[in-house]
C-alpha atoms as a PDB file:
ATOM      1  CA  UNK A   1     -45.734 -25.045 -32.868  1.00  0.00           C
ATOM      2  CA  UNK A   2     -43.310 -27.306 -31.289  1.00  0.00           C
ATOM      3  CA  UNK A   3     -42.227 -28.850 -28.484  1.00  0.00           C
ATOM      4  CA  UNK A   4     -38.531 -28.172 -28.289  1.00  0.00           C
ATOM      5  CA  UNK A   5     -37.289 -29.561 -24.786  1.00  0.00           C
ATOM      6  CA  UNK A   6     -39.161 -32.883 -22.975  1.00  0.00           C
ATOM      7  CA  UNK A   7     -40.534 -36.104 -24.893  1.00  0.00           C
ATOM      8  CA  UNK A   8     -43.601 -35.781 -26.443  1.00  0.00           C
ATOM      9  CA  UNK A   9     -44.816 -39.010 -25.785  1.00  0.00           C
ATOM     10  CA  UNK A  10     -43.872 -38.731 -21.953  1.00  0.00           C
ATOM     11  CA  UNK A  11     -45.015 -35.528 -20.926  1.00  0.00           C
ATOM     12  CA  UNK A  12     -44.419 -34.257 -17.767  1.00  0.00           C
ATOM     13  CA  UNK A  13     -47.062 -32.011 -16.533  1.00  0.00           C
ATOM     14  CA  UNK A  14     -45.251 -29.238 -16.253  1.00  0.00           C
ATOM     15  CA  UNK A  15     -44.484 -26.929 -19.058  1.00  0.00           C
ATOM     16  CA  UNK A  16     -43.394 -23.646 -20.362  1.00  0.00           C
ATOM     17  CA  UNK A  17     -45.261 -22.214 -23.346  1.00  0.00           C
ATOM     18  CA  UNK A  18     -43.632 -18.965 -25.017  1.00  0.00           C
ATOM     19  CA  UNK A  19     -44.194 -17.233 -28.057  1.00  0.00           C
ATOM     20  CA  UNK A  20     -41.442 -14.518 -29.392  1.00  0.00           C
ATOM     21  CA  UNK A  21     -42.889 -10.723 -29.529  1.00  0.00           C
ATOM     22  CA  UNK A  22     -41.850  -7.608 -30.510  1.00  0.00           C
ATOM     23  CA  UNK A  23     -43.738  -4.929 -28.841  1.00  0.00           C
ATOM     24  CA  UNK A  24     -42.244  -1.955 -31.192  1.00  0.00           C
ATOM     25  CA  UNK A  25     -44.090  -3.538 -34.397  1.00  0.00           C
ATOM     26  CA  UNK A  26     -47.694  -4.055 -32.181  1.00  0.00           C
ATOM     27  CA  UNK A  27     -49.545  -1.521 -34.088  1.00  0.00           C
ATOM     28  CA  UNK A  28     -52.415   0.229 -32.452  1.00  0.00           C
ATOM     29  CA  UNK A  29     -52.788  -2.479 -30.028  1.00  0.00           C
ATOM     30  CA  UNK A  30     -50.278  -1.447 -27.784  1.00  0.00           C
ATOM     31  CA  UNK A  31     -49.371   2.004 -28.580  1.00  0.00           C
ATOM     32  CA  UNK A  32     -46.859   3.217 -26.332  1.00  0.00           C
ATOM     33  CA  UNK A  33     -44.373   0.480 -26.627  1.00  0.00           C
ATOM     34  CA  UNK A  34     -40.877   1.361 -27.876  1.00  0.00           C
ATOM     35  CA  UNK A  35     -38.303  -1.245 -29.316  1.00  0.00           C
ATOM     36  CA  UNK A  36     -35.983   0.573 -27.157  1.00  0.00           C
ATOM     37  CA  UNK A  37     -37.336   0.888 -24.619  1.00  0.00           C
ATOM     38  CA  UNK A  38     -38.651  -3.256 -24.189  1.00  0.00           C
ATOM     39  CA  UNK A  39     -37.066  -4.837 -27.431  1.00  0.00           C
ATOM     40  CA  UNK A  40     -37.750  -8.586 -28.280  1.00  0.00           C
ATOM     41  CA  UNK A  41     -40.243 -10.709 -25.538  1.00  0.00           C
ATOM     42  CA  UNK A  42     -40.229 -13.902 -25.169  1.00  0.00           C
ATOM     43  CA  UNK A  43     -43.997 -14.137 -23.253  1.00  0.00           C
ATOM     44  CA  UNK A  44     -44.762 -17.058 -21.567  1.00  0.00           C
ATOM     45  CA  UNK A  45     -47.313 -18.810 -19.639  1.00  0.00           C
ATOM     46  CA  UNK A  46     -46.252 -21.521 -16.832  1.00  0.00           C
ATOM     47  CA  UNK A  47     -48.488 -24.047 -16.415  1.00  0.00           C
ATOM     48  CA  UNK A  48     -48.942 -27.350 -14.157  1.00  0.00           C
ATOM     49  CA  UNK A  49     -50.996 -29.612 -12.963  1.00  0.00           C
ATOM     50  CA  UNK A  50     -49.310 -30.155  -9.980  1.00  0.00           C
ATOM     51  CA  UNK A  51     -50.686 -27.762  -7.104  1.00  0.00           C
ATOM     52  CA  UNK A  52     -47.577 -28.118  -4.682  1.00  0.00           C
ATOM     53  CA  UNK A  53     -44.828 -27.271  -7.639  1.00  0.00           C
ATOM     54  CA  UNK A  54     -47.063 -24.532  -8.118  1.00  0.00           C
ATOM     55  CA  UNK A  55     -47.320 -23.027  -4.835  1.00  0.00           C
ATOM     56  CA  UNK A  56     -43.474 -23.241  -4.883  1.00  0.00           C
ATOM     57  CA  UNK A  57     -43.210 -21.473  -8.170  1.00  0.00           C
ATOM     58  CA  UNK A  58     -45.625 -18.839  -7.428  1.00  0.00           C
ATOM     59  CA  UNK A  59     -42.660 -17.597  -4.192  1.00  0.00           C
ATOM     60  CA  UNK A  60     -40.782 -16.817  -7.400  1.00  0.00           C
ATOM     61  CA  UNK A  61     -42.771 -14.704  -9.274  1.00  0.00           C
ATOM     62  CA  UNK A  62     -41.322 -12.409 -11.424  1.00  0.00           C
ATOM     63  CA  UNK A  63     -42.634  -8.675 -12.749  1.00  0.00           C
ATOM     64  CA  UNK A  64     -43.675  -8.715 -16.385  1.00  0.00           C
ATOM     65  CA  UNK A  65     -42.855  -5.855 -18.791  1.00  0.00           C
ATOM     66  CA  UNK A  66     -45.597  -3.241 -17.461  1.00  0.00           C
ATOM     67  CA  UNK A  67     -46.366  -2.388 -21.490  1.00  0.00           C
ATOM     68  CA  UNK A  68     -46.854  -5.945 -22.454  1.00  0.00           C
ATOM     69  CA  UNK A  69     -49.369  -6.555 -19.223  1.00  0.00           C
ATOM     70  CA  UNK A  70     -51.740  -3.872 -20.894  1.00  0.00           C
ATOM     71  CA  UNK A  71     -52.124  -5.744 -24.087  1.00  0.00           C
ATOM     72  CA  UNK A  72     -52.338  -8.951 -22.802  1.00  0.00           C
ATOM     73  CA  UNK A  73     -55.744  -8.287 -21.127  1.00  0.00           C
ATOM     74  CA  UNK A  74     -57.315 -11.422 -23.544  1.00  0.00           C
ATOM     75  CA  UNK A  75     -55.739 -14.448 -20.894  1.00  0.00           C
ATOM     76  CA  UNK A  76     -58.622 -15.227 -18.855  1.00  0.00           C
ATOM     77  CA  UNK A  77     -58.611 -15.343 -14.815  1.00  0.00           C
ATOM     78  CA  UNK A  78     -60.816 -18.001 -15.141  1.00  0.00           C
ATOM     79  CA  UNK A  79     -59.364 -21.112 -17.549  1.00  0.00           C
ATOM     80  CA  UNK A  80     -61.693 -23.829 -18.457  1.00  0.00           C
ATOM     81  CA  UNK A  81     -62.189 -26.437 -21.156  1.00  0.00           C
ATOM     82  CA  UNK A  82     -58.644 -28.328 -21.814  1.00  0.00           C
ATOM     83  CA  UNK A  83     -56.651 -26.215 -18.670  1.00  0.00           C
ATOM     84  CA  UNK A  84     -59.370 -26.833 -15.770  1.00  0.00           C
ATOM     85  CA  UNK A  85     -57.159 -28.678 -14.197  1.00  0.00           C
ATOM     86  CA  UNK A  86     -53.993 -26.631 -15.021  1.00  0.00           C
ATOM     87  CA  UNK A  87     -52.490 -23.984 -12.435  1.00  0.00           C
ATOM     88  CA  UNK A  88     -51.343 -21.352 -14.602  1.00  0.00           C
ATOM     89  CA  UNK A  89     -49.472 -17.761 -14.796  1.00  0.00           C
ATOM     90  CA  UNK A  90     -48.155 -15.446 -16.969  1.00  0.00           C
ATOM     91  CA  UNK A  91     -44.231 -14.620 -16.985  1.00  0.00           C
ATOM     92  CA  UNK A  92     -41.295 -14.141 -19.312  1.00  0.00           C
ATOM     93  CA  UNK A  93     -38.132 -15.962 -20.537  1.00  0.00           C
ATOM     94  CA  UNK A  94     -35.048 -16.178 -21.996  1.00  0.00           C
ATOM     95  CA  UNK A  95     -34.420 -18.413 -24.811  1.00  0.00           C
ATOM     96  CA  UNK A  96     -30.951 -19.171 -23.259  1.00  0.00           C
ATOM     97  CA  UNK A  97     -32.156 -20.451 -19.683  1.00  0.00           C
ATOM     98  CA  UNK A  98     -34.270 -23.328 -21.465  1.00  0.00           C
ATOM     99  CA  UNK A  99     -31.071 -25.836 -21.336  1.00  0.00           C
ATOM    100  CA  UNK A 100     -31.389 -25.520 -18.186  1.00  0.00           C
ATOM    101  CA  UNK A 101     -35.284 -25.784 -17.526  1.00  0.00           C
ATOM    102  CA  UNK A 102     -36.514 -28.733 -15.652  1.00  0.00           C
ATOM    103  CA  UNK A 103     -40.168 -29.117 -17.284  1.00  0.00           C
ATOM    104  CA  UNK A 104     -41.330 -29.064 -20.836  1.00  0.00           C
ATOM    105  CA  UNK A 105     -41.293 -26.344 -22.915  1.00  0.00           C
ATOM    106  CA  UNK A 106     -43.184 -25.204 -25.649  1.00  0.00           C
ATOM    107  CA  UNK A 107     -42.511 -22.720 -28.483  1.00  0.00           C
ATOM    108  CA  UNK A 108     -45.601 -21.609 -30.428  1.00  0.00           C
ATOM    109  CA  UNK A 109     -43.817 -18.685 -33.170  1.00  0.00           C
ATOM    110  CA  UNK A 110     -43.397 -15.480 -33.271  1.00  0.00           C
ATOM    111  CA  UNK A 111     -45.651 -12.592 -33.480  1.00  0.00           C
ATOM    112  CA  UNK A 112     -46.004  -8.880 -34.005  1.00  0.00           C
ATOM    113  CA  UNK A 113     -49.471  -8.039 -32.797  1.00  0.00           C
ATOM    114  CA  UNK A 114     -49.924  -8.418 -29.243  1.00  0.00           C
ATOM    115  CA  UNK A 115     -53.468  -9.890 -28.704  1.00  0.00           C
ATOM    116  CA  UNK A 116     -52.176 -12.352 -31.501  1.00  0.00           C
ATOM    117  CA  UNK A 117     -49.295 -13.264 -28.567  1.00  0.00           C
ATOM    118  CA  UNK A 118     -51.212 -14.036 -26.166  1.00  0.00           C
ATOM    119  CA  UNK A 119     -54.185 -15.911 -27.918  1.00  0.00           C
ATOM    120  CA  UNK A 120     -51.389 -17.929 -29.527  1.00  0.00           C
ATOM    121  CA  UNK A 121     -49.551 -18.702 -26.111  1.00  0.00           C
ATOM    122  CA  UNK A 122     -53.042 -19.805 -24.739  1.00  0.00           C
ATOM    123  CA  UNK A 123     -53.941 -21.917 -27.605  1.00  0.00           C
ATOM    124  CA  UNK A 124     -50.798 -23.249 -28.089  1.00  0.00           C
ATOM    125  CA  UNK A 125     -51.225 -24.460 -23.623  1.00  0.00           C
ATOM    126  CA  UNK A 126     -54.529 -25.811 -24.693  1.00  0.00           C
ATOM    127  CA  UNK A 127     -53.062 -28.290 -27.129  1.00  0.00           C
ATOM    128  CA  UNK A 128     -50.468 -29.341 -24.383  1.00  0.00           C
ATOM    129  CA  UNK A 129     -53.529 -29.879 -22.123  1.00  0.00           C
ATOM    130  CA  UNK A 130     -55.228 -31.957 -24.292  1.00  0.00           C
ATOM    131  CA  UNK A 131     -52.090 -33.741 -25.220  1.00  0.00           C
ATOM    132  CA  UNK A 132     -51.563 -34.559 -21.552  1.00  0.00           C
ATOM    133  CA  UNK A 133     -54.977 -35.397 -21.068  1.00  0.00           C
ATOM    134  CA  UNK A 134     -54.645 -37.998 -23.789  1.00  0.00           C
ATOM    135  CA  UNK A 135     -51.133 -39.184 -22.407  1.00  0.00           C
ATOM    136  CA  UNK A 136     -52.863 -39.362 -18.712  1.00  0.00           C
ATOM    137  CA  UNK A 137     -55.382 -41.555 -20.231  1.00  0.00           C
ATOM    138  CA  UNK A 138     -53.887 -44.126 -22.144  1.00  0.00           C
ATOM    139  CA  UNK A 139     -51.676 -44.565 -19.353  1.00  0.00           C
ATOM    140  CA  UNK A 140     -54.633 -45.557 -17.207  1.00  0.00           C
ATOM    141  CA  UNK A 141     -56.584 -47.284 -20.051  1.00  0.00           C
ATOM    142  CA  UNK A 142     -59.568 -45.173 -20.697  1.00  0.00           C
ATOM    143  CA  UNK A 143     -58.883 -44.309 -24.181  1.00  0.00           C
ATOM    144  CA  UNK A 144     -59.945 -46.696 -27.047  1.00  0.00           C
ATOM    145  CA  UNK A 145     -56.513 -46.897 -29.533  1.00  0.00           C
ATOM    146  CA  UNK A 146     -57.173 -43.952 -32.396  1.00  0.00           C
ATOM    147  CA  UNK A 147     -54.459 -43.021 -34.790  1.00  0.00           C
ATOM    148  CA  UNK A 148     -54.236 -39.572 -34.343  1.00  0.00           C
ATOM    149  CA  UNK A 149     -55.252 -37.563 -37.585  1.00  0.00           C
ATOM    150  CA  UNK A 150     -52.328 -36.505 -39.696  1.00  0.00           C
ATOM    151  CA  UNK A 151     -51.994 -32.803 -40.139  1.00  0.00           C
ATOM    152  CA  UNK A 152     -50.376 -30.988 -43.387  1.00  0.00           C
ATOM    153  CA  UNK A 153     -48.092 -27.861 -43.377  1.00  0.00           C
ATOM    154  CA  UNK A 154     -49.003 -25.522 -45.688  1.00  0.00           C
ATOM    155  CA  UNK A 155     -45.665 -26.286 -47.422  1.00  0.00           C
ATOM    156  CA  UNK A 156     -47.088 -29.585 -48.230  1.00  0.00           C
ATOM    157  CA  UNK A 157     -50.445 -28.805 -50.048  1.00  0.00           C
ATOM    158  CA  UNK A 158     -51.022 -27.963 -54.100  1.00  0.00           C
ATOM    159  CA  UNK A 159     -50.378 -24.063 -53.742  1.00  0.00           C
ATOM    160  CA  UNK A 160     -53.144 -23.876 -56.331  1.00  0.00           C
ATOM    161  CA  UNK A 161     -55.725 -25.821 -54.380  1.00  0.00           C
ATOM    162  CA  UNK A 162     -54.888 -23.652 -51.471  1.00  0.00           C
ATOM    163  CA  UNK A 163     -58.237 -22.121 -50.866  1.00  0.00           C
ATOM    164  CA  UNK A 164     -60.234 -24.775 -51.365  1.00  0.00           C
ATOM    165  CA  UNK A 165     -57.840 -27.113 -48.651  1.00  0.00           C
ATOM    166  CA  UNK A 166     -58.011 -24.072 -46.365  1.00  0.00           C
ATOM    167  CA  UNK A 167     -62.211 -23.807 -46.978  1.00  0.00           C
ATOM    168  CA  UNK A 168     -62.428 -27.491 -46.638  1.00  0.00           C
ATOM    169  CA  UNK A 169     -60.761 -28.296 -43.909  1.00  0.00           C
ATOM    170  CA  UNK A 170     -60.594 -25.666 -41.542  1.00  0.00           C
ATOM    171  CA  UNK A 171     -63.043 -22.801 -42.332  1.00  0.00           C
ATOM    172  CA  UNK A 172     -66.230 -24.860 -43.412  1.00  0.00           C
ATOM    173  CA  UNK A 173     -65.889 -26.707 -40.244  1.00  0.00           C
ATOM    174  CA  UNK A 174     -65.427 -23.946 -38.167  1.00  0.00           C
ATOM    175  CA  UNK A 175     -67.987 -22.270 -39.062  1.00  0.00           C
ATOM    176  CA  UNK A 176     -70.579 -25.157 -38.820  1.00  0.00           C
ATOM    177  CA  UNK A 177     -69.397 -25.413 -35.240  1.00  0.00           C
ATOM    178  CA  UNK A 178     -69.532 -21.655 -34.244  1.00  0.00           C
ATOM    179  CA  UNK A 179     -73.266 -21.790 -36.231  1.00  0.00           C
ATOM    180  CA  UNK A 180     -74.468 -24.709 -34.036  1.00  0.00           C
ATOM    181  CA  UNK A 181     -72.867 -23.045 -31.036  1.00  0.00           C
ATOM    182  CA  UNK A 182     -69.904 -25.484 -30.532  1.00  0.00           C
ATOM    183  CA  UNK A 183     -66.282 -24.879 -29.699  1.00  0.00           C
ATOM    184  CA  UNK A 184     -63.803 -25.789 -32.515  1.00  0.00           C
ATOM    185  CA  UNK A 185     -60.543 -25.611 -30.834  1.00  0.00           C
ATOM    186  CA  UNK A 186     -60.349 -29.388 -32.068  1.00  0.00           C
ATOM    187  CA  UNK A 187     -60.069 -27.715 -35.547  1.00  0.00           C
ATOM    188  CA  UNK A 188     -58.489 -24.503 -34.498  1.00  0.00           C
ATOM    189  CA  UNK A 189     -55.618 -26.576 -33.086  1.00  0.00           C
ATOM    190  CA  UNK A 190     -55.036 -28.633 -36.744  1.00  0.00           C
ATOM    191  CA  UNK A 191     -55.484 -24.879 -38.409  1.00  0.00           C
ATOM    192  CA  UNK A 192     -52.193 -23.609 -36.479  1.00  0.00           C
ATOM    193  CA  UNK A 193     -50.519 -26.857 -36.922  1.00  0.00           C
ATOM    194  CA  UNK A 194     -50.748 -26.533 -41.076  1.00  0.00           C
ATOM    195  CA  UNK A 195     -49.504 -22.813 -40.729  1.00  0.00           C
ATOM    196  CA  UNK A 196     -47.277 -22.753 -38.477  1.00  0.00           C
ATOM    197  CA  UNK A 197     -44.641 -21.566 -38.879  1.00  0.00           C
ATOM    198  CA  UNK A 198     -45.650 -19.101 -41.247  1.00  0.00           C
ATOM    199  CA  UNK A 199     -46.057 -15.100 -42.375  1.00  0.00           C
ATOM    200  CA  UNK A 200     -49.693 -15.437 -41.910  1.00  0.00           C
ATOM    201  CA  UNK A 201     -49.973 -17.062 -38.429  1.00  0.00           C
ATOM    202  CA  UNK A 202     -51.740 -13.438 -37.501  1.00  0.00           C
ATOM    203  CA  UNK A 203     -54.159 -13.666 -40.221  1.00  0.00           C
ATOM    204  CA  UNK A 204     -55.247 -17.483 -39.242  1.00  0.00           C
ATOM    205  CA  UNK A 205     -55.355 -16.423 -35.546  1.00  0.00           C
ATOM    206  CA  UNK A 206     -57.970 -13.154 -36.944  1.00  0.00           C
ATOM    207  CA  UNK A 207     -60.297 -15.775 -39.243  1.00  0.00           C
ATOM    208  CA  UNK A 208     -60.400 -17.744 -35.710  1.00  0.00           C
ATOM    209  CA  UNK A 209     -61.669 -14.924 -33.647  1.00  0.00           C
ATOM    210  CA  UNK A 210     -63.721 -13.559 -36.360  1.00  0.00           C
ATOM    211  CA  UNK A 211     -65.620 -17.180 -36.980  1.00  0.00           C
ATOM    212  CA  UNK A 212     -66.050 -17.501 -32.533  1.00  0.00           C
ATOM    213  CA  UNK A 213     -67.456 -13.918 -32.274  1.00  0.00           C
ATOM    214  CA  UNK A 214     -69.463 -14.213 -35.407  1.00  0.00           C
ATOM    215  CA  UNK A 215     -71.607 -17.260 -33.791  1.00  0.00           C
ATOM    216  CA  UNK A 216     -74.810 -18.421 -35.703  1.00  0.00           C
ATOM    217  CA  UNK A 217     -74.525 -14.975 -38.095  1.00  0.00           C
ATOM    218  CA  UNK A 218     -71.057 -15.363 -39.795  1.00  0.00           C
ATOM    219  CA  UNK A 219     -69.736 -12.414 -41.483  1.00  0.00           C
ATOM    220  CA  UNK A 220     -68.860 -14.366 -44.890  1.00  0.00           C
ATOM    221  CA  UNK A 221     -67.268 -11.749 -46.742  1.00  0.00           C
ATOM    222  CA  UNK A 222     -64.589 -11.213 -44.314  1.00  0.00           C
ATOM    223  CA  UNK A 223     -64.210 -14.998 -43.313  1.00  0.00           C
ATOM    224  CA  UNK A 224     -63.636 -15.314 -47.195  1.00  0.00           C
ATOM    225  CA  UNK A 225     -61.354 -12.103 -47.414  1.00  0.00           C
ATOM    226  CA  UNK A 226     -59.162 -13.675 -44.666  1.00  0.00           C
ATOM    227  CA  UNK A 227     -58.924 -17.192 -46.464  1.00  0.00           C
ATOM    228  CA  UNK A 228     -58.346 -15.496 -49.856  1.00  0.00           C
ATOM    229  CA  UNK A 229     -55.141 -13.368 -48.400  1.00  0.00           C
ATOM    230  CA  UNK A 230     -53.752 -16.598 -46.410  1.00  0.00           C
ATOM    231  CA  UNK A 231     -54.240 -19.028 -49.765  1.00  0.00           C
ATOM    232  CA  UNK A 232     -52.538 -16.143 -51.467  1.00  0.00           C
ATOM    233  CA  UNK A 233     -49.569 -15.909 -49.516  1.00  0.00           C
ATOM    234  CA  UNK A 234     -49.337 -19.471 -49.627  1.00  0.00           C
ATOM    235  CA  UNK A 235     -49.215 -19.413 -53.570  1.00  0.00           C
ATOM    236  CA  UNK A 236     -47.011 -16.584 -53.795  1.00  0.00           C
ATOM    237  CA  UNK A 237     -49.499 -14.457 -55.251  1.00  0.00           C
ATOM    238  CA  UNK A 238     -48.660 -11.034 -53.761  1.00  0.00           C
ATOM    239  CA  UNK A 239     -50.635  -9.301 -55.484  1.00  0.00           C
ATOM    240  CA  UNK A 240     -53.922 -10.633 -54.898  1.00  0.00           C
ATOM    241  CA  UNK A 241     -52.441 -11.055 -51.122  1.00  0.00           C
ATOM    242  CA  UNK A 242     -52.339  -7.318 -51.183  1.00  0.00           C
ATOM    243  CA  UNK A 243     -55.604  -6.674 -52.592  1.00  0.00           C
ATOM    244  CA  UNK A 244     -57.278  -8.755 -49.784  1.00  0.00           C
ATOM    245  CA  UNK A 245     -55.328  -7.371 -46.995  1.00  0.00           C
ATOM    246  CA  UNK A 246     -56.618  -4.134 -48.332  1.00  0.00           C
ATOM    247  CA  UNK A 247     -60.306  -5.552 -48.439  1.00  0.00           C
ATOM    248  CA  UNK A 248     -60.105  -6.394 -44.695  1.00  0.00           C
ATOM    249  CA  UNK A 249     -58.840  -3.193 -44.064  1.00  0.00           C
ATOM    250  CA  UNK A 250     -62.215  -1.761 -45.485  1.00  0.00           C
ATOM    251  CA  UNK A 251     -64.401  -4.194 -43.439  1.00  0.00           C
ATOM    252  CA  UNK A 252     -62.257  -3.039 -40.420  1.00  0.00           C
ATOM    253  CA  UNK A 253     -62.868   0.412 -40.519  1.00  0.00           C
ATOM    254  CA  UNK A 254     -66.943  -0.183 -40.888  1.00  0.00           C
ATOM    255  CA  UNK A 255     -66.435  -1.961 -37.725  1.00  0.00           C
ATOM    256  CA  UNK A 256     -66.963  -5.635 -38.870  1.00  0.00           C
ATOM    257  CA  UNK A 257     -67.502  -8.180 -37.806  1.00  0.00           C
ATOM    258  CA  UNK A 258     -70.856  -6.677 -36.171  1.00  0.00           C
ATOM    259  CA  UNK A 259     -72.001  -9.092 -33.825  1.00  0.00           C
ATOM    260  CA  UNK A 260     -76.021  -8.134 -32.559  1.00  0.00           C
END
């Protein structure tokens, strides 16, 4: 995740946030798309907090791919948390036009599941919220002066303390929150940070979702299975990696996570 046109520390309110997807590769989650037919996405959501550039920008509106549309039924109507006081919609772009862009823009990786696109677009919007936010309130003097916490890519951890930096620092916590009935994206955030980019993106966007629906009654076999495949990868284990992706596969099919 990266911002790849505008100044971080003088962001601008407006912003682009786009992910690259492939519908063709989507899997059962969106069945009838066709490489040829679509071919490579870039998905986007356009966000401000400025009501009047809005209003302008909504004149403008442009169709999305119909196929696309039907997977990306996960984007709320209703935005809260981080984005309450965003004004956003969906749309699509092309990488070339962003030279020419006016606002911020925001590239978050690129996916192959489609529900994986657009909860990574979202979260990826939340973190420019909250960056704003922050920006917004130094600026004005409300925030007390906190180094923000550094954040490792996975390229920069022991690959054979993998699981334990991944249980440590991301899962444990996680689930402790989603237990007590808190909201992690705090942690979720530093989670995509360390793998992104990565192969496994997907699989840390699934332990996410899996930990939130799970709640107080976490399914700890597949939060582990997840981990275990992601710490893999990471340590160029393939074969273990293939084992575990395997394991999931089982819990899948007996419907887990079961949430009561």
């Amino acid at each position: 995740m990266r911002l790849v046109k505008g100044d971080e520390s003088n962001l601008q309110g407006t912003v682009v946030v786009y992910s690259k997807f492939k519908p063709s590769e989507c899997g059962e989650s969106c069945p009838d798309c066709s490489m040829d037919d679509i071919g490579e996405i870039c998905f986007a959501l356009y966000a401000t907090n400025d009501e009047e550039t809005f209003k302008k920008e909504m004149k403008n509106v442009k169709g999305l791919e119909e196929k696309l549309l039907k997977a990306m039924n996960s984007i709320p109507d209703d935005m809260k948390g981080p984005l309450r006081h965003m004004f956003v919609k969906p749309t699509t772009i092309e990488e070339s036009d962003i030279p020419f862009m006016k606002h911020d823009v925001f590239y978050v990786g690129e996916v192959t599941d489609a529900a994986a696109c657009a909860h990574l677009v979202m979260l990826g919007l939340e973190m420019y919220a909250v960056n704003l936010h922050d920006q917004l309130s130094r600026n004005t003097g409300r925030l007390c002066d906190e180094e923000p916490e550094e954040v490792l890519n996975y390229k920069e951890i022991d690959k054979k303390e993998a699981l334990g930096y991944i249980t440590k620092n991301f899962v444990d916590p996680m689930i402790k929150a989603a237990e007590a009935g808190r909201d992690f994206f705090d942690i979720q955030e530093r989670f995509m940070l360390f793998s992104s980019p990565s192969p496994f993106t997907n699989d840390c966007l699934e332990l996410c979702k899996v930990i939130e629906k799970c709640g107080a009654k976490q399914d700890l076999e597949l939060v582990t299975a997840y981990a275990s495949k992601i710490a893999a990868i990471i340590g160029q284990d393939y074969e273990t990696a293939k084992l575990k992706r395997e394991e999931i596969a089982r819990y899948r099919a007996l419907g887990r996570p079961k949430v009561d």
